[in-house]
C-alpha atoms as a PDB file:
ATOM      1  CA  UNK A   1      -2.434   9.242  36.211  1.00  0.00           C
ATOM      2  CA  UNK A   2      -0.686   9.798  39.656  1.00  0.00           C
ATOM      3  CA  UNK A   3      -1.031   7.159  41.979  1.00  0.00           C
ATOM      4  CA  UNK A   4       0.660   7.705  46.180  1.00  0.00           C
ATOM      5  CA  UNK A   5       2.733   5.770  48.153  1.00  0.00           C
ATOM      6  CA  UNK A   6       1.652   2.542  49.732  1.00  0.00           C
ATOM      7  CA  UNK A   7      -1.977   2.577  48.007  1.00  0.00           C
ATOM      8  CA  UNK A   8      -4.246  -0.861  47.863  1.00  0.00           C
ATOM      9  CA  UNK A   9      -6.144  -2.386  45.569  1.00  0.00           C
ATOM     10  CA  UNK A  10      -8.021  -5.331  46.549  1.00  0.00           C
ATOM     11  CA  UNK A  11      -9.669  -7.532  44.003  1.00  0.00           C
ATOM     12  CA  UNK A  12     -11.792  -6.078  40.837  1.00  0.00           C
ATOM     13  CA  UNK A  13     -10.720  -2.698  40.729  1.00  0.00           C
ATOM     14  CA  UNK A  14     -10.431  -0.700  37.859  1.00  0.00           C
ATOM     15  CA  UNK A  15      -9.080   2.577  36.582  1.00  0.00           C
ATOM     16  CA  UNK A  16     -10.654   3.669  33.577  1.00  0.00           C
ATOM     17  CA  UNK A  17      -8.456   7.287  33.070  1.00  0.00           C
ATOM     18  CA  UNK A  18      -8.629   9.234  29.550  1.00  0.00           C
ATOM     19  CA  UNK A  19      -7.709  12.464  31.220  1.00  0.00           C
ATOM     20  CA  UNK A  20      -6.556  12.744  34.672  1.00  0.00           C
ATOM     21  CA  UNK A  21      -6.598  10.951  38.036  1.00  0.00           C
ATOM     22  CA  UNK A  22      -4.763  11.468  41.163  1.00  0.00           C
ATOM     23  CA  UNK A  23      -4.873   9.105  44.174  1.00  0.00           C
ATOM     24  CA  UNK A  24      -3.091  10.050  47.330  1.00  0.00           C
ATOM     25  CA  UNK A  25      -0.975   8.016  48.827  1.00  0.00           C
ATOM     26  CA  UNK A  26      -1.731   5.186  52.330  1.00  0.00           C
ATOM     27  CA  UNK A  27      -5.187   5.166  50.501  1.00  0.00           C
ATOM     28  CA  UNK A  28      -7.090   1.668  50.315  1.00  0.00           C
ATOM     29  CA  UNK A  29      -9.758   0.598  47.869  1.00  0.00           C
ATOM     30  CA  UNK A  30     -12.692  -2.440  49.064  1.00  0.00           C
ATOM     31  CA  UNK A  31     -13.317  -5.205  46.247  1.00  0.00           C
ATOM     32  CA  UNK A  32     -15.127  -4.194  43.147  1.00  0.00           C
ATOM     33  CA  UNK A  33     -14.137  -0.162  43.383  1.00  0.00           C
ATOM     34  CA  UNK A  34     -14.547   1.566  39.812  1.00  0.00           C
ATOM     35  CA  UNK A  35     -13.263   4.720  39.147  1.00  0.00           C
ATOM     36  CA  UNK A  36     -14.101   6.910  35.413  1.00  0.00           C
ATOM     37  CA  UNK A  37     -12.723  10.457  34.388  1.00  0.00           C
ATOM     38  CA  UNK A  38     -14.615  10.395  31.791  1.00  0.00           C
ATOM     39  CA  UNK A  39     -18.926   9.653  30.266  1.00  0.00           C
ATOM     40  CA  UNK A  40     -19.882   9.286  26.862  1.00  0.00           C
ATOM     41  CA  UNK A  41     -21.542  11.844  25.122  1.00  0.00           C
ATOM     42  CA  UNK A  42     -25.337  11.062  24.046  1.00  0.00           C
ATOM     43  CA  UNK A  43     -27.459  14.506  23.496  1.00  0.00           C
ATOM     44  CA  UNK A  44     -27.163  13.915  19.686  1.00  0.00           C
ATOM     45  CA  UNK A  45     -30.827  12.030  19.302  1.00  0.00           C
ATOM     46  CA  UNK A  46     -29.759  10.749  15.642  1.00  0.00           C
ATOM     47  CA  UNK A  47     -25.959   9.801  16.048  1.00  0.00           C
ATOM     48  CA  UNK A  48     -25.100   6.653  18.138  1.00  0.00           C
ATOM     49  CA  UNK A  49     -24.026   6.542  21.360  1.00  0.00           C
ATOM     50  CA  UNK A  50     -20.629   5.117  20.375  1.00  0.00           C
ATOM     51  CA  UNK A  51     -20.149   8.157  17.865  1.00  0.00           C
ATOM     52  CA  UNK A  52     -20.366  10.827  19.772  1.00  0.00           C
ATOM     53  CA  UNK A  53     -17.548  11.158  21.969  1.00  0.00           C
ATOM     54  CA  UNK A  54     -16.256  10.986  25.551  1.00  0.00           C
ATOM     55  CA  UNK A  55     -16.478  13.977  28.020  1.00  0.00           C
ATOM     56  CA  UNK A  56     -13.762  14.121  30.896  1.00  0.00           C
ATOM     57  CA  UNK A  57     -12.727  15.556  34.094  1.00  0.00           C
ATOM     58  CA  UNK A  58     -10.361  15.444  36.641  1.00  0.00           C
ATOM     59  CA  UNK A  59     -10.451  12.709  39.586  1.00  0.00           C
ATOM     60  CA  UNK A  60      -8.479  13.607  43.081  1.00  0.00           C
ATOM     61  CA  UNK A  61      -8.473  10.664  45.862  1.00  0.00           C
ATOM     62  CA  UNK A  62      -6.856  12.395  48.805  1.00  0.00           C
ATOM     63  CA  UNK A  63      -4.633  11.118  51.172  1.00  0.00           C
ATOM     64  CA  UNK A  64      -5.710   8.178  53.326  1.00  0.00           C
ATOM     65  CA  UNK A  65      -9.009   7.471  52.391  1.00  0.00           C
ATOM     66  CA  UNK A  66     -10.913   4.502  52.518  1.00  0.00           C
ATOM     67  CA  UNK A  67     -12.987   3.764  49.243  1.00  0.00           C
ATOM     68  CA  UNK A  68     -15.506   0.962  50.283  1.00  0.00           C
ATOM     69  CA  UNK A  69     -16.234  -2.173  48.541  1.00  0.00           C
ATOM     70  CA  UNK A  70     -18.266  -1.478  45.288  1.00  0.00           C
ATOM     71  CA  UNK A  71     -17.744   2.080  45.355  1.00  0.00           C
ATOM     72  CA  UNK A  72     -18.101   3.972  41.716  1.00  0.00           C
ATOM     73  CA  UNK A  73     -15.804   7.345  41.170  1.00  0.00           C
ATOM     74  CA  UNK A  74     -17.002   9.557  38.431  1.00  0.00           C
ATOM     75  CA  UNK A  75     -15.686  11.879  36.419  1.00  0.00           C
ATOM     76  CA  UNK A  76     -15.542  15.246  38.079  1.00  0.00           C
ATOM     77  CA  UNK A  77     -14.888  13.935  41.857  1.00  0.00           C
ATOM     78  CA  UNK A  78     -12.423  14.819  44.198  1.00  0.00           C
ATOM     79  CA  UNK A  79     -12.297  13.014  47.685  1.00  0.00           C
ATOM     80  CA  UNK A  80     -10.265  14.963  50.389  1.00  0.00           C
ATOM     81  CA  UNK A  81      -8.005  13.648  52.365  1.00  0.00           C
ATOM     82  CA  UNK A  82      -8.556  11.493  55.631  1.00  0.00           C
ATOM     83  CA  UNK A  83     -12.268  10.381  53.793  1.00  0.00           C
ATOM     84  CA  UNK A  84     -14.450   7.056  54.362  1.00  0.00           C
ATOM     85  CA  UNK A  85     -16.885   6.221  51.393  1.00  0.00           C
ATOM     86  CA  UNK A  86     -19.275   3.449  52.273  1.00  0.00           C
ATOM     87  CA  UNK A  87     -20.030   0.536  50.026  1.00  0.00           C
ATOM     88  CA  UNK A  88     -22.019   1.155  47.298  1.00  0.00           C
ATOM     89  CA  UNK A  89     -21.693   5.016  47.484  1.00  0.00           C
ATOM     90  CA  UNK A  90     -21.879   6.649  43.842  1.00  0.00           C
ATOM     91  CA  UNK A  91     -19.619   9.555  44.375  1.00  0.00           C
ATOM     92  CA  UNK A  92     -19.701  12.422  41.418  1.00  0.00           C
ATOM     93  CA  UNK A  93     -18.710  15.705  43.794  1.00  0.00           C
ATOM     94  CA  UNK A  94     -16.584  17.283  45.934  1.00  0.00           C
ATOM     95  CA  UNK A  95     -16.457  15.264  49.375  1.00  0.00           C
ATOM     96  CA  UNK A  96     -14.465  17.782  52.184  1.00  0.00           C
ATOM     97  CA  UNK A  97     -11.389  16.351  54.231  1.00  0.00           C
ATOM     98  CA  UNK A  98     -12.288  13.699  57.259  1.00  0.00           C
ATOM     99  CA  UNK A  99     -15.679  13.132  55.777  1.00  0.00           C
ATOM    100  CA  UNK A 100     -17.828   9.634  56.221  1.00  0.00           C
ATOM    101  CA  UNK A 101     -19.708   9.371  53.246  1.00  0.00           C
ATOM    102  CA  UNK A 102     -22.303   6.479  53.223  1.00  0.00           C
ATOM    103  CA  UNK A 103     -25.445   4.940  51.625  1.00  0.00           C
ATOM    104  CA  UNK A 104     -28.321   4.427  53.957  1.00  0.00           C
ATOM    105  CA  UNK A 105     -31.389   3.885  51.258  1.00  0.00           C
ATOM    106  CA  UNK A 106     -30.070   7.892  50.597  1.00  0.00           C
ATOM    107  CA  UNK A 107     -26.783   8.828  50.222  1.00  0.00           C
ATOM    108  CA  UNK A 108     -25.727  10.558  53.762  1.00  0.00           C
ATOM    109  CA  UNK A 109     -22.731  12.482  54.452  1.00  0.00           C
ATOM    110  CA  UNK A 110     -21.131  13.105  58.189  1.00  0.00           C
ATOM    111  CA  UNK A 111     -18.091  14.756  59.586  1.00  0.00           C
ATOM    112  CA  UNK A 112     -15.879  12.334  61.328  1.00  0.00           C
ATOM    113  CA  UNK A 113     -15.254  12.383  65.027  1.00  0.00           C
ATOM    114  CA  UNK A 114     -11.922  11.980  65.741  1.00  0.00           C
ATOM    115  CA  UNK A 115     -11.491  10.511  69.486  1.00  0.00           C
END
């Protein structure tokens, strides 16, 4: 795990990392923000849930983000740099640089204007 300068956490975060995740640095996380490399396996109809394993991937946070309140991170992800994810956004794909990603009954995704 690789964590940036001068990154916040506010309160009820977690990092739950069994293979890799990267956050870049001056990036700050809203209340409640989870983030996962990693799912448990459950295609095996007669084996238990708990038996059958984790699958991973890498998790990039780019540089300067902001990662809402209640956000969720999933394995696989990667958030360019310069990004805004909305509260509540579920976020399991690759979100380009200076991108506004929020929930609006669907999950929408904008360019940001810079003025």
């Amino acid at each position: 795990m690789k964590i940036g300068k001068r990154v916040f956490f506010n309160n009820d975060c977690s990092i739950n990392c069994v293979d890799s995740i990267e956050i870049g640095s001056y990036t700050i996380f809203g209340e409640n923000v989870k983030i996962f490399d990693h799912n448990h396996r459950f295609n095996k109809k007669n084996t238990p849930v708990s038996s059958q394993g984790l699958s991973h991937s890498k998790v990039i946070i780019g540089t300067n983000c902001w990662i809402g309140s209640n956000v969720v991170i999933l394995k696989g992800a990667k958030i360019g740099n310069n990004c805004v994810i909305g509260a509540g956004c579920i976020i399991n794909e690759t979100i380009s640089d200076d991108t506004i990603v929020r929930f609006n009954g669907d999950q929408v995704k904008e360019k940001i204007i810079y003025k």
